[in-house]
N, C-alpha and C. Protein backbone atom coordinates (compact mmCIF):
# COMPACT_ATOMS: atom_id res chain seq x y z
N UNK A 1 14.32 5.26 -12.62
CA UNK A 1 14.94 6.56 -12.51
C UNK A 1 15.68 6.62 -11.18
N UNK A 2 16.99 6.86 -11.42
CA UNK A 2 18.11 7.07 -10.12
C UNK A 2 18.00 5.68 -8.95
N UNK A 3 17.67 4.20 -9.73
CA UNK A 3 16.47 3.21 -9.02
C UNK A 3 15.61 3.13 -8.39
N UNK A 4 14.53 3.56 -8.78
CA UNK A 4 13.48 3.84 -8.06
C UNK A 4 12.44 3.71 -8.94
N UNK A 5 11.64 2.61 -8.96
CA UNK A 5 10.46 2.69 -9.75
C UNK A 5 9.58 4.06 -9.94
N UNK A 6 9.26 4.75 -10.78
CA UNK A 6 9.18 5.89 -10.87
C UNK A 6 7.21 5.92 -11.47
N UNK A 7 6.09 6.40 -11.08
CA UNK A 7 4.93 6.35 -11.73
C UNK A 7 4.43 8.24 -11.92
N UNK A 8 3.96 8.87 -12.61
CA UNK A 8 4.08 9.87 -13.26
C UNK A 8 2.45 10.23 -13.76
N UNK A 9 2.11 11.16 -13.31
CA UNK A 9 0.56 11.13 -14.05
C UNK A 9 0.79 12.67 -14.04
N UNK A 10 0.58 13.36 -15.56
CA UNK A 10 1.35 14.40 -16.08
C UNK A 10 0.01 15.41 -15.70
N UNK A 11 0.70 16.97 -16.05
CA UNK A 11 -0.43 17.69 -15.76
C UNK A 11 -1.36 18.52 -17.02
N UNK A 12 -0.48 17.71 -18.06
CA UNK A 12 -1.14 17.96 -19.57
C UNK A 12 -2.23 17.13 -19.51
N UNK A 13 -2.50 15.79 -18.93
CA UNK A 13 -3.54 14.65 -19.15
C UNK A 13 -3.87 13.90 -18.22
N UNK A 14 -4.55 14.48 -16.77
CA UNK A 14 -4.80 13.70 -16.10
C UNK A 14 -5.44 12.32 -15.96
N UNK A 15 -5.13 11.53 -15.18
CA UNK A 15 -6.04 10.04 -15.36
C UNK A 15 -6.87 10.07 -14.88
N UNK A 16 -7.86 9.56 -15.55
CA UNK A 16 -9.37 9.08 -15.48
C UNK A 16 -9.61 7.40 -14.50
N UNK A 17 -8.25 6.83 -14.17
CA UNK A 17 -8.26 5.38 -13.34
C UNK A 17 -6.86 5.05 -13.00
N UNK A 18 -6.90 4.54 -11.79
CA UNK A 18 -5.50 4.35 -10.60
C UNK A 18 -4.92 3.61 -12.20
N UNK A 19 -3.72 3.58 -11.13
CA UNK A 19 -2.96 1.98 -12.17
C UNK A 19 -2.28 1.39 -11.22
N UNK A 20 -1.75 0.08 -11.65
CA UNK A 20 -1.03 -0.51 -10.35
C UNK A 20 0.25 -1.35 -11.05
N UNK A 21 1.19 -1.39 -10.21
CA UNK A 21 2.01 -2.30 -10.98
C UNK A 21 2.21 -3.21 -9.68
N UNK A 22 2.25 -4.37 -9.92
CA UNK A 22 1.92 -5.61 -8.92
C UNK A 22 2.92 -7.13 -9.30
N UNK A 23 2.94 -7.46 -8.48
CA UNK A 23 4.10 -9.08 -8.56
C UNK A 23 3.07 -9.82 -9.09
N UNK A 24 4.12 -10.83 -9.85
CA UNK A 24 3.59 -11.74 -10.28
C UNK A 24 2.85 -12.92 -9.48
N UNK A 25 3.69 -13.16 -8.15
CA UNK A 25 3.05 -14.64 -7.21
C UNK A 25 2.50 -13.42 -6.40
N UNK A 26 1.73 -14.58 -5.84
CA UNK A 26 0.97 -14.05 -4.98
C UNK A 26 1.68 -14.43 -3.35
N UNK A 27 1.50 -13.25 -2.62
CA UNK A 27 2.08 -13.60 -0.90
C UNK A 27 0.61 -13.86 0.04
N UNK A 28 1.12 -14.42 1.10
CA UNK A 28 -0.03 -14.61 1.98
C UNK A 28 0.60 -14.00 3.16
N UNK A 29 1.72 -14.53 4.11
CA UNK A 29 2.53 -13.92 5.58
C UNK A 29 3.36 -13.81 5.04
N UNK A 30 4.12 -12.26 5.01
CA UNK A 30 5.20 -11.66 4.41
C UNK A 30 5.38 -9.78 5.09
N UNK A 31 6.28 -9.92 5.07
CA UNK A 31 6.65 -8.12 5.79
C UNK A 31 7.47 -7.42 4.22
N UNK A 32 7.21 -6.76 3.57
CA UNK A 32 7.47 -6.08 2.94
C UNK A 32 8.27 -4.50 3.38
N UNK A 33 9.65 -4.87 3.07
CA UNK A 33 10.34 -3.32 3.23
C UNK A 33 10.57 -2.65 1.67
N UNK A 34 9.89 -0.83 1.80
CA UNK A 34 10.52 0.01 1.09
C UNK A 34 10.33 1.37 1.19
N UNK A 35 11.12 1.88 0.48
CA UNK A 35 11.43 3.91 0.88
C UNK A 35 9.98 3.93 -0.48
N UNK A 36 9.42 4.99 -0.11
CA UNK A 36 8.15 5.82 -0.93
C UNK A 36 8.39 7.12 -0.79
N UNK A 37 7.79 8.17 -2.14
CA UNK A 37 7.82 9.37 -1.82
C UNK A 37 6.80 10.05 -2.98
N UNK A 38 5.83 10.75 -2.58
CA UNK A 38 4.37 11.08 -2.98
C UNK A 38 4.97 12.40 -3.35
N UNK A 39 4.78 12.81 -4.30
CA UNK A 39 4.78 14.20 -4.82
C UNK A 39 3.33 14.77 -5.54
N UNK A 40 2.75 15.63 -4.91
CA UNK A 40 1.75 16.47 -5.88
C UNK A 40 0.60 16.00 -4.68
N UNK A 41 -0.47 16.53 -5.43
CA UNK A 41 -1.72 16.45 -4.31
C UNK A 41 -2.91 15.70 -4.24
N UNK A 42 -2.32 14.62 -4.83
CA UNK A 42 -3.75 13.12 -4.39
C UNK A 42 -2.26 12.52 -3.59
N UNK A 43 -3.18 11.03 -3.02
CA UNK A 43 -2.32 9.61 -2.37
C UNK A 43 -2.64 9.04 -3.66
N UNK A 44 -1.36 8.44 -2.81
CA UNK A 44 -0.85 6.75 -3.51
C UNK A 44 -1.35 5.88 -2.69
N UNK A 45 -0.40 4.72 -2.95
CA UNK A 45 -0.65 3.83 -2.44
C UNK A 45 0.25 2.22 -2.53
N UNK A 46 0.59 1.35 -1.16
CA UNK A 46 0.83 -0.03 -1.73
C UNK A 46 -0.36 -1.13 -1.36
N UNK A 47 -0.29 -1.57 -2.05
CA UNK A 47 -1.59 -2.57 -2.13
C UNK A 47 -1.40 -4.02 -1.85
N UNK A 48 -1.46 -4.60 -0.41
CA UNK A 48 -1.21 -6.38 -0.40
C UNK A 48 -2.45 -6.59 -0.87
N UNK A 49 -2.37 -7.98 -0.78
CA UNK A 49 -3.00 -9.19 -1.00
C UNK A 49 -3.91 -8.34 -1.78
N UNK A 50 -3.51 -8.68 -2.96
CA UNK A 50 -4.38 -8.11 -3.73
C UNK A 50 -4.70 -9.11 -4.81
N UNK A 51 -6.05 -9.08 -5.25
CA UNK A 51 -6.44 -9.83 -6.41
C UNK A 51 -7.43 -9.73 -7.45
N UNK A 52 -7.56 -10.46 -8.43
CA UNK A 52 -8.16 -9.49 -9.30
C UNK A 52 -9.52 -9.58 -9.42
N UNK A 53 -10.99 -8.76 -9.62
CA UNK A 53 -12.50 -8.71 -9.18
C UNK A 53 -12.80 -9.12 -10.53
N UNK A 54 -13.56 -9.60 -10.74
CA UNK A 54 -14.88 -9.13 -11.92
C UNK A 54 -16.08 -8.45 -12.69
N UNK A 55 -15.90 -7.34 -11.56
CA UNK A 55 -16.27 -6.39 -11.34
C UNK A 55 -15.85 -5.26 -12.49
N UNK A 56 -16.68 -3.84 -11.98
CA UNK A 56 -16.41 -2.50 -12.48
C UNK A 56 -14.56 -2.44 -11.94
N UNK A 57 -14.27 -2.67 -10.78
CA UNK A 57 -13.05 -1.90 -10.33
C UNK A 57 -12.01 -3.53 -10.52
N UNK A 58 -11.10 -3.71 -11.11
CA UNK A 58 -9.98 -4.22 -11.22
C UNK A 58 -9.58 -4.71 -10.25
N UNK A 59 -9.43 -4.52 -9.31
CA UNK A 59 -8.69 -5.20 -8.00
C UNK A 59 -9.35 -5.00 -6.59
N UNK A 60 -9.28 -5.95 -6.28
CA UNK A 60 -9.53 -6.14 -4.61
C UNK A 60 -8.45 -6.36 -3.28
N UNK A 61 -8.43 -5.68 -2.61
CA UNK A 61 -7.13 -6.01 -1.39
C UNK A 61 -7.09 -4.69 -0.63
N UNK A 62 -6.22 -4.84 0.50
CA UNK A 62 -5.89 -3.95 1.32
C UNK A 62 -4.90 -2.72 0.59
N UNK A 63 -5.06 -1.87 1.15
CA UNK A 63 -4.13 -0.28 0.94
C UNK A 63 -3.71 0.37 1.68
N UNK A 64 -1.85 0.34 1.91
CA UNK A 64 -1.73 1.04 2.72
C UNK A 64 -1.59 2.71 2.15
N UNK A 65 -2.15 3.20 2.67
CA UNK A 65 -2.43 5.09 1.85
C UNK A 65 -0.65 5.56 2.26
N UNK A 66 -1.06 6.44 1.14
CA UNK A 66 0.11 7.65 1.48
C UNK A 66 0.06 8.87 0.88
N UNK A 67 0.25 10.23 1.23
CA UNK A 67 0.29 11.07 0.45
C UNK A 67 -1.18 12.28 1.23
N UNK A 68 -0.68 13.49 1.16
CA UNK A 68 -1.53 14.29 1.23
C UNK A 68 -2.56 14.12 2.45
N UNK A 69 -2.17 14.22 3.64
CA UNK A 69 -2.74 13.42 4.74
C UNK A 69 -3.69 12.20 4.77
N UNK A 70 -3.00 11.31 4.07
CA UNK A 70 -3.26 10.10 4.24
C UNK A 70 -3.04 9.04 4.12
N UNK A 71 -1.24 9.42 4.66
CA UNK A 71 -0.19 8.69 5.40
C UNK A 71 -0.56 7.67 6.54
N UNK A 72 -0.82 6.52 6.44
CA UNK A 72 -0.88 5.65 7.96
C UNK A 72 -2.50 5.56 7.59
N UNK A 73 -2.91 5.17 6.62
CA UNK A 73 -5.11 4.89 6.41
C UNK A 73 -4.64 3.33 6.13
N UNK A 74 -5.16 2.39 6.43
CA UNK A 74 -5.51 1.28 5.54
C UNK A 74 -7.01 1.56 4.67
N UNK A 75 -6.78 1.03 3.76
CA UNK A 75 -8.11 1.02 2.86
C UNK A 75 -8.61 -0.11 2.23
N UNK A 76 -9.77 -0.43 2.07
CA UNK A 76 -10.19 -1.06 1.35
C UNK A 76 -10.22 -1.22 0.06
N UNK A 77 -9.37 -1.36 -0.82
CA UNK A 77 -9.30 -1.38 -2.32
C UNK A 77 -10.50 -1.66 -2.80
N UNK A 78 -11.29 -1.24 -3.91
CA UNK A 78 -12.08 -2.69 -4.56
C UNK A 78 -12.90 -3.07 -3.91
N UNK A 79 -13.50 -2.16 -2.41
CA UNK A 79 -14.52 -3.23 -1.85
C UNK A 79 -15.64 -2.20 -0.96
N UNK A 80 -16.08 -1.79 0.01
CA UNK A 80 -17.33 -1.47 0.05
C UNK A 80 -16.88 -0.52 1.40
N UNK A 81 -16.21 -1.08 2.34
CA UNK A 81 -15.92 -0.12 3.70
C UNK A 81 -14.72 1.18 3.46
N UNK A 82 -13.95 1.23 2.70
CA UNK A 82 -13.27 2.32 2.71
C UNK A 82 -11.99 2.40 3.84
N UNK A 83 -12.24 3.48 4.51
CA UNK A 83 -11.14 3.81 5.35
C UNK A 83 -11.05 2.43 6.69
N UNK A 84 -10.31 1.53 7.24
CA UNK A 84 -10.60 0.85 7.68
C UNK A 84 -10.01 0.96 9.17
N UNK A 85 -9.24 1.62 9.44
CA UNK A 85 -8.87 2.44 10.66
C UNK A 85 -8.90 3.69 10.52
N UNK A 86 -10.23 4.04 10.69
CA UNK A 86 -10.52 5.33 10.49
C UNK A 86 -10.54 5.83 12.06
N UNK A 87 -11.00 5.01 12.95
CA UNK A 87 -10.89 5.52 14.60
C UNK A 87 -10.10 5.59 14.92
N UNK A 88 -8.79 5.03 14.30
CA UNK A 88 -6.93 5.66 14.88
C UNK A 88 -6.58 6.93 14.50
N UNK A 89 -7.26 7.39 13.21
CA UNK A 89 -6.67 8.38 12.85
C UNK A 89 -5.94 9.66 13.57
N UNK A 90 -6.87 10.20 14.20
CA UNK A 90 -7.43 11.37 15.30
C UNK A 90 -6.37 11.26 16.38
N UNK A 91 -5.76 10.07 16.69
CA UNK A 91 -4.50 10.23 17.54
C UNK A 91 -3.04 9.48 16.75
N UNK A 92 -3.56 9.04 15.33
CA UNK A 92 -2.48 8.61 14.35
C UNK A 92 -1.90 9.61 13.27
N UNK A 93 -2.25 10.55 13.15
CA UNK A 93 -1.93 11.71 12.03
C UNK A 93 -1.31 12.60 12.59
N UNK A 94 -1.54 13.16 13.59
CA UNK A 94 -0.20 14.03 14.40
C UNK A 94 1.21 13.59 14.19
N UNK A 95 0.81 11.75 14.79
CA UNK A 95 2.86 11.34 14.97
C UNK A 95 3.03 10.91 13.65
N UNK A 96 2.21 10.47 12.68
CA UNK A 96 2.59 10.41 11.68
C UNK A 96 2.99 11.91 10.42
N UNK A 97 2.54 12.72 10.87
CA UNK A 97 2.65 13.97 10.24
C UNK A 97 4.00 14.71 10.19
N UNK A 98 4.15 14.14 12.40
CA UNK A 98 5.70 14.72 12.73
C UNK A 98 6.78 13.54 12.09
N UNK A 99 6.66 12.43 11.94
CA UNK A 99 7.89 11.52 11.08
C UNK A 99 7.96 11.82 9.40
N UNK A 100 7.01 11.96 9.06
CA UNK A 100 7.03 12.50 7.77
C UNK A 100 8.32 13.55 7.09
N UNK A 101 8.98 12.55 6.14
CA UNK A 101 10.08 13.28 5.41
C UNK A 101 9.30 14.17 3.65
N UNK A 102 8.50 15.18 4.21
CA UNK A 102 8.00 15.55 2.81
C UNK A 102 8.70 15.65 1.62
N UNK A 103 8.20 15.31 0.68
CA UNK A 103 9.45 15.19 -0.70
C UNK A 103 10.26 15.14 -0.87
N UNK A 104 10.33 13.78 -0.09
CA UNK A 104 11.31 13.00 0.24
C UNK A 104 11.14 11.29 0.17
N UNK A 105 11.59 10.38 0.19
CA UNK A 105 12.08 8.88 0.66
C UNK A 105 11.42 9.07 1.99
N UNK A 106 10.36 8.30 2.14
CA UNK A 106 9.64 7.84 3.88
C UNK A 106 10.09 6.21 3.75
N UNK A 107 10.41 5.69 5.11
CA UNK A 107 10.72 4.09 5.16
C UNK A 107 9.04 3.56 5.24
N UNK A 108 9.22 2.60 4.72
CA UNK A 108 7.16 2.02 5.19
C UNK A 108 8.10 0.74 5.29
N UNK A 109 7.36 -0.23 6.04
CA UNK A 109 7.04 -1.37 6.40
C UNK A 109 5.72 -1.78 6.43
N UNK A 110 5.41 -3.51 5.75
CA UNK A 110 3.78 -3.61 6.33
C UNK A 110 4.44 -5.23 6.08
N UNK A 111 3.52 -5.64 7.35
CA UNK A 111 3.67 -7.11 7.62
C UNK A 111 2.41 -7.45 7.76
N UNK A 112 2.38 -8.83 6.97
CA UNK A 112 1.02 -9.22 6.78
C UNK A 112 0.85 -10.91 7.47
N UNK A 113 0.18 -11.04 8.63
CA UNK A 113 0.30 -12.49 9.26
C UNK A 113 -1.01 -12.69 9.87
N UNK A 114 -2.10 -13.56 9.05
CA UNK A 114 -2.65 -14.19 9.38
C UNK A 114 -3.78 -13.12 8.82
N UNK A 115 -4.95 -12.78 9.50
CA UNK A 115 -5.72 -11.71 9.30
C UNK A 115 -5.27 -10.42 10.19
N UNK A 116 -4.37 -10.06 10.14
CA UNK A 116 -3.78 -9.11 10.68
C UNK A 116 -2.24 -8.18 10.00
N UNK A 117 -3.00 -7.00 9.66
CA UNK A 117 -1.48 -6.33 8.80
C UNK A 117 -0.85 -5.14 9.76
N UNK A 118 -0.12 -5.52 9.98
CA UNK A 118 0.89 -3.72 10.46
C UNK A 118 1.80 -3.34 9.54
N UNK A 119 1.95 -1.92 9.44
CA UNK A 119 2.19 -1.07 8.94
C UNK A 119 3.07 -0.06 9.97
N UNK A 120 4.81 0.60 8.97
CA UNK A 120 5.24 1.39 10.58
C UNK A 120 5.56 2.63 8.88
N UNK A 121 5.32 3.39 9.14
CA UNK A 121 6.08 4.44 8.67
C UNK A 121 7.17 5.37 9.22
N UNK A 122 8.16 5.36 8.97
CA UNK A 122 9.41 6.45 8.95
C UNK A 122 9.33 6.05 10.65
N UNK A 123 9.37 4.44 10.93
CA UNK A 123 8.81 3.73 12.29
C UNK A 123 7.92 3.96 13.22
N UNK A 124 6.99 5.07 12.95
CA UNK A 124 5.06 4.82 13.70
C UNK A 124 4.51 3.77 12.86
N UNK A 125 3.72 3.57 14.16
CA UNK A 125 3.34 1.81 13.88
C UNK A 125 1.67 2.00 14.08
N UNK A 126 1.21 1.16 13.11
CA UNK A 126 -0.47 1.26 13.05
C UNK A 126 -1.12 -0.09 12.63
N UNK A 127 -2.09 -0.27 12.47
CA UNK A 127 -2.28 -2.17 12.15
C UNK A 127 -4.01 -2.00 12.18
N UNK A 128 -4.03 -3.04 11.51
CA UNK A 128 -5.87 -3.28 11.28
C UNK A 128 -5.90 -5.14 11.74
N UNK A 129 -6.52 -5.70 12.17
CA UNK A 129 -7.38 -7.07 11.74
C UNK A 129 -8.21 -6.99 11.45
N UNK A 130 -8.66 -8.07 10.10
CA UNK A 130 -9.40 -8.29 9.83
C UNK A 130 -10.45 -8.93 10.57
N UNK A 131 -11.68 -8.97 10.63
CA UNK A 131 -12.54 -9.09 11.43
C UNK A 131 -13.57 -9.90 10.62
N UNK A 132 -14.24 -9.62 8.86
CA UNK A 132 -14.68 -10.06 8.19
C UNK A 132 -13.97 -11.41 7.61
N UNK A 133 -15.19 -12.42 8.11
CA UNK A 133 -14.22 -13.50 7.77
C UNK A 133 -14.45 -14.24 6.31
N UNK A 134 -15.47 -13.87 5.81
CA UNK A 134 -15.99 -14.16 4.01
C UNK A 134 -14.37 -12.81 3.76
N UNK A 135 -14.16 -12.00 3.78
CA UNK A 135 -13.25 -11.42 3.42
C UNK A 135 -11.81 -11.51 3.79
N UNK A 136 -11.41 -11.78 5.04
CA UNK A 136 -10.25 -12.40 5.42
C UNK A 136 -10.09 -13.71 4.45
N UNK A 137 -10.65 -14.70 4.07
CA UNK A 137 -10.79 -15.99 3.75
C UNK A 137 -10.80 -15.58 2.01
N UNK A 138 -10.91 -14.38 1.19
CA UNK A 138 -10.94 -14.41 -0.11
C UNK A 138 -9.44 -13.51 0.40
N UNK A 139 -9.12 -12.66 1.06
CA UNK A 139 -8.03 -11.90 0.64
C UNK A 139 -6.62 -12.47 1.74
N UNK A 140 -6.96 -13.68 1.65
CA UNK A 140 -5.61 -14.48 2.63
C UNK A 140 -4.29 -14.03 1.95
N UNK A 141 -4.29 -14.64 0.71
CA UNK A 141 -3.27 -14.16 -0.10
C UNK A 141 -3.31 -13.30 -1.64
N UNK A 142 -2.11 -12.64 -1.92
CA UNK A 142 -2.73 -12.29 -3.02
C UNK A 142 -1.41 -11.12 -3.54
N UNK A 143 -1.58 -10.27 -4.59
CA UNK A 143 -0.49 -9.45 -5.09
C UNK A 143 -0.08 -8.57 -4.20
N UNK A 144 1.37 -7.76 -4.85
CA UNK A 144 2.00 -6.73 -3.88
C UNK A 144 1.56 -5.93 -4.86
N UNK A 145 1.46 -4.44 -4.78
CA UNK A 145 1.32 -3.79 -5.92
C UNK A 145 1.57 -2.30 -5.27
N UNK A 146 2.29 -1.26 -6.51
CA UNK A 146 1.90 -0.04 -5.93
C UNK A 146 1.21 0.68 -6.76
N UNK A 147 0.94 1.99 -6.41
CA UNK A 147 -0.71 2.61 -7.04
C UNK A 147 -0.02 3.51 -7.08
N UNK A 148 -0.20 3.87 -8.34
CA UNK A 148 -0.91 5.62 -9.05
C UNK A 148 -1.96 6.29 -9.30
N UNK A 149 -1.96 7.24 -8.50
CA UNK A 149 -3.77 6.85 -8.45
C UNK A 149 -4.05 8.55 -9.58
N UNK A 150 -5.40 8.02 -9.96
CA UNK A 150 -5.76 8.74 -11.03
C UNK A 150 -6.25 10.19 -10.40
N UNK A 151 -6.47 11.46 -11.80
CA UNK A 151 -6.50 12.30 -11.30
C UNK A 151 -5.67 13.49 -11.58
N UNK A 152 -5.20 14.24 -10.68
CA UNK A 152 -4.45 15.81 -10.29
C UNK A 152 -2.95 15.16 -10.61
N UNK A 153 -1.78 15.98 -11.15
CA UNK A 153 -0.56 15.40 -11.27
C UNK A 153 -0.01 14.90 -10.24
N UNK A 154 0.70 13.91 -9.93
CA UNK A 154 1.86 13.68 -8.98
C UNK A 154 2.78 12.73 -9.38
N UNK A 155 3.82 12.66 -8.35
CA UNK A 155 4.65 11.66 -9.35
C UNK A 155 4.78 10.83 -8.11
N UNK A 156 5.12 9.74 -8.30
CA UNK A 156 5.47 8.61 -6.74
C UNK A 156 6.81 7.76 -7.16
N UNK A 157 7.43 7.41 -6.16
CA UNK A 157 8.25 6.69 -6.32
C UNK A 157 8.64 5.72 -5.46
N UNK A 158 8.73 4.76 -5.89
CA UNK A 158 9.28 3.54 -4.77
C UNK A 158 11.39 3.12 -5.55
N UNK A 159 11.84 2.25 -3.99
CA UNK A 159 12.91 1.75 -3.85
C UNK A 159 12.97 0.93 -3.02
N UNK A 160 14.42 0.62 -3.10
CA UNK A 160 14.67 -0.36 -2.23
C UNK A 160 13.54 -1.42 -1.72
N UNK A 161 13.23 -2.06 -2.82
CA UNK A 161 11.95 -3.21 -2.22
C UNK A 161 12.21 -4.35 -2.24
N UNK A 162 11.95 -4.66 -0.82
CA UNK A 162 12.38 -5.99 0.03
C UNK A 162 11.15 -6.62 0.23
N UNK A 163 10.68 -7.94 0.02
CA UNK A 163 10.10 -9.22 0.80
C UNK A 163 10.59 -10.23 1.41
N UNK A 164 10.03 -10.27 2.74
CA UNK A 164 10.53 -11.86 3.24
C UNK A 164 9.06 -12.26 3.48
N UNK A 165 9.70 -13.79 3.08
CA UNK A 165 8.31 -15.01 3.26
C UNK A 165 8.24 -14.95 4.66
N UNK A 166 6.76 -14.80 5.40
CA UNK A 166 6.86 -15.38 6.78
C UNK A 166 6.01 -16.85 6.91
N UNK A 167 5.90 -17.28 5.77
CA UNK A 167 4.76 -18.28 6.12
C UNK A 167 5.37 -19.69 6.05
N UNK A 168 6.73 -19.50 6.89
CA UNK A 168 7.28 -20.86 7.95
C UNK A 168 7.92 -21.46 6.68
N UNK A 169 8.42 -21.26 5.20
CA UNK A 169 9.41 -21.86 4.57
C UNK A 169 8.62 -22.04 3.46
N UNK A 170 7.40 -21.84 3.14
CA UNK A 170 6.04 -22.40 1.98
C UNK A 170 6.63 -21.67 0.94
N UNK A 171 7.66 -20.31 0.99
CA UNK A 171 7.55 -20.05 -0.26
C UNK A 171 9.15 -18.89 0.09
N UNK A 172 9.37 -18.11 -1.01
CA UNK A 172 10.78 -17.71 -1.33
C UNK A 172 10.37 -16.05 -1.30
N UNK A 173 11.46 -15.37 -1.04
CA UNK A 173 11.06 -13.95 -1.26
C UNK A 173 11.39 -13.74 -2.75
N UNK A 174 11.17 -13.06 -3.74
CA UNK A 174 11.03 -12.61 -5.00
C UNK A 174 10.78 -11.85 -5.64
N UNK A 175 10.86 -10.39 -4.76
CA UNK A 175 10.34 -9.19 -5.35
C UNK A 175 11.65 -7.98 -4.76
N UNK A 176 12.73 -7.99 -5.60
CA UNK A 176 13.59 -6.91 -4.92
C UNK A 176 14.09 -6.06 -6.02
N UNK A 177 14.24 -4.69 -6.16
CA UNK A 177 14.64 -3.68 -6.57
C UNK A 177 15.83 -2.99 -5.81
C-alpha cells in the first residue's frame, strides 16, 4: 500500500498471536535501514536475528519495540528476560518521545556486529550487548522480520527497507523494498 508493507489487525477480530513476516537468509553483521509507523494502541516491532524455537512461542531473537511508549526497548523475543535495556529507559524515553513523528514514517536504524546491536530512531541512539554467551552463540545470526503484534487494532507499516552486509564480504544485501 502506497509501498509500504502494510500489517493490519482489524477491530472486528482481534489477534489472539503476533505474526511476523521475516527474510528468507539469515544475517549475522548487518545495519538495517527503514521508515516505520505504529498506528493504534499496542507495539510492534522489528525482529533481528531471529530464529525459529520448538517451543510454545515460534521465534526466538532480539526486538527492537515500537509503538505506544515503547519506542527505543530492545526485547527479548521468545525467551525469558524481556525488556533488555530496561535501565536506559528513564533517561531514553524523554529524547525518544521528543524525535518521535506520531502517525507518521519514524527513520529506525539497527546495526547488528558481533554481540552487540544499536539501534537510532528518528537518530537517538540506544544499544544493548549481549552478555549471555549460550545466547549470543545461538542468536549470532538469524532472520529480519517485522511484527504485528496480536491483540487491540493497529495498523503498522514499514518502507524503504535497506540491508547492508557488514560481515567483511561473506554475504550480499537482499532484502529491499
Amino acid at each position: 500500500e502506497d509501498d509500504a508493507i502494510v500489517g493490519t489487525n482489524s477491530s472486528w477480530k482481534p489477534m489472539m498471536e503476533h505474526d511476523f513476516l521475516c527474510t528468507v537468509e539469515d544475517f549475522g553483521d548487518f545495519e538495517l535501514r527503514i521508515e516505520a509507523k505504529v498506528i493504534g494502541q499496542r507495539n510492534s516491532g522489528i525482529v533481528v536475528r531471529t530464529v525459529k524455537q520448538r517451543y510454545s512461542y515460534p521465534i526466538a531473537g532480539y526486538e527492537v519495540d515500537m509503538g505506544v511508549m515503547r519506542w527505543g526497548w530492545f526485547y527479548e523475543e521468545g525467551g525469558t528476560r524481556q525488556v533488555l535495556n530496561r535501565a536506559e529507559q528513564k533517561e531514553l524515553q524523554p529524547r525518544i518521545q521528543a524525535a518521535l513523528k506520531q502517525g507518521d514514517f519514524n527513520d529506525v536504524v539497527v546495526r547488528c556486529i558481533g554481540n552487540r546491536i544499536d539501534a537510532w530512531i528518528n537518530g537517538v541512539p540506544f544499544g544493548f550487548k549481549e552478555t549471555n554467551q549460550d545466547v549470543a552463540k545461538r542468536l549470532r545470526k538469524g532472520k529480519i522480520g517485522l511484527q504485528l503484534h496480536d491483540g487491540e487494532p493497529q495498523v503498522v507499516s514499514f518502507r524503504n527497507i535497506r540491508v547492508k552486509d557488514l560481515s567483511g564480504g561473506r554475504g550480499k544485501p537482499s532484502l529491499s523494498h
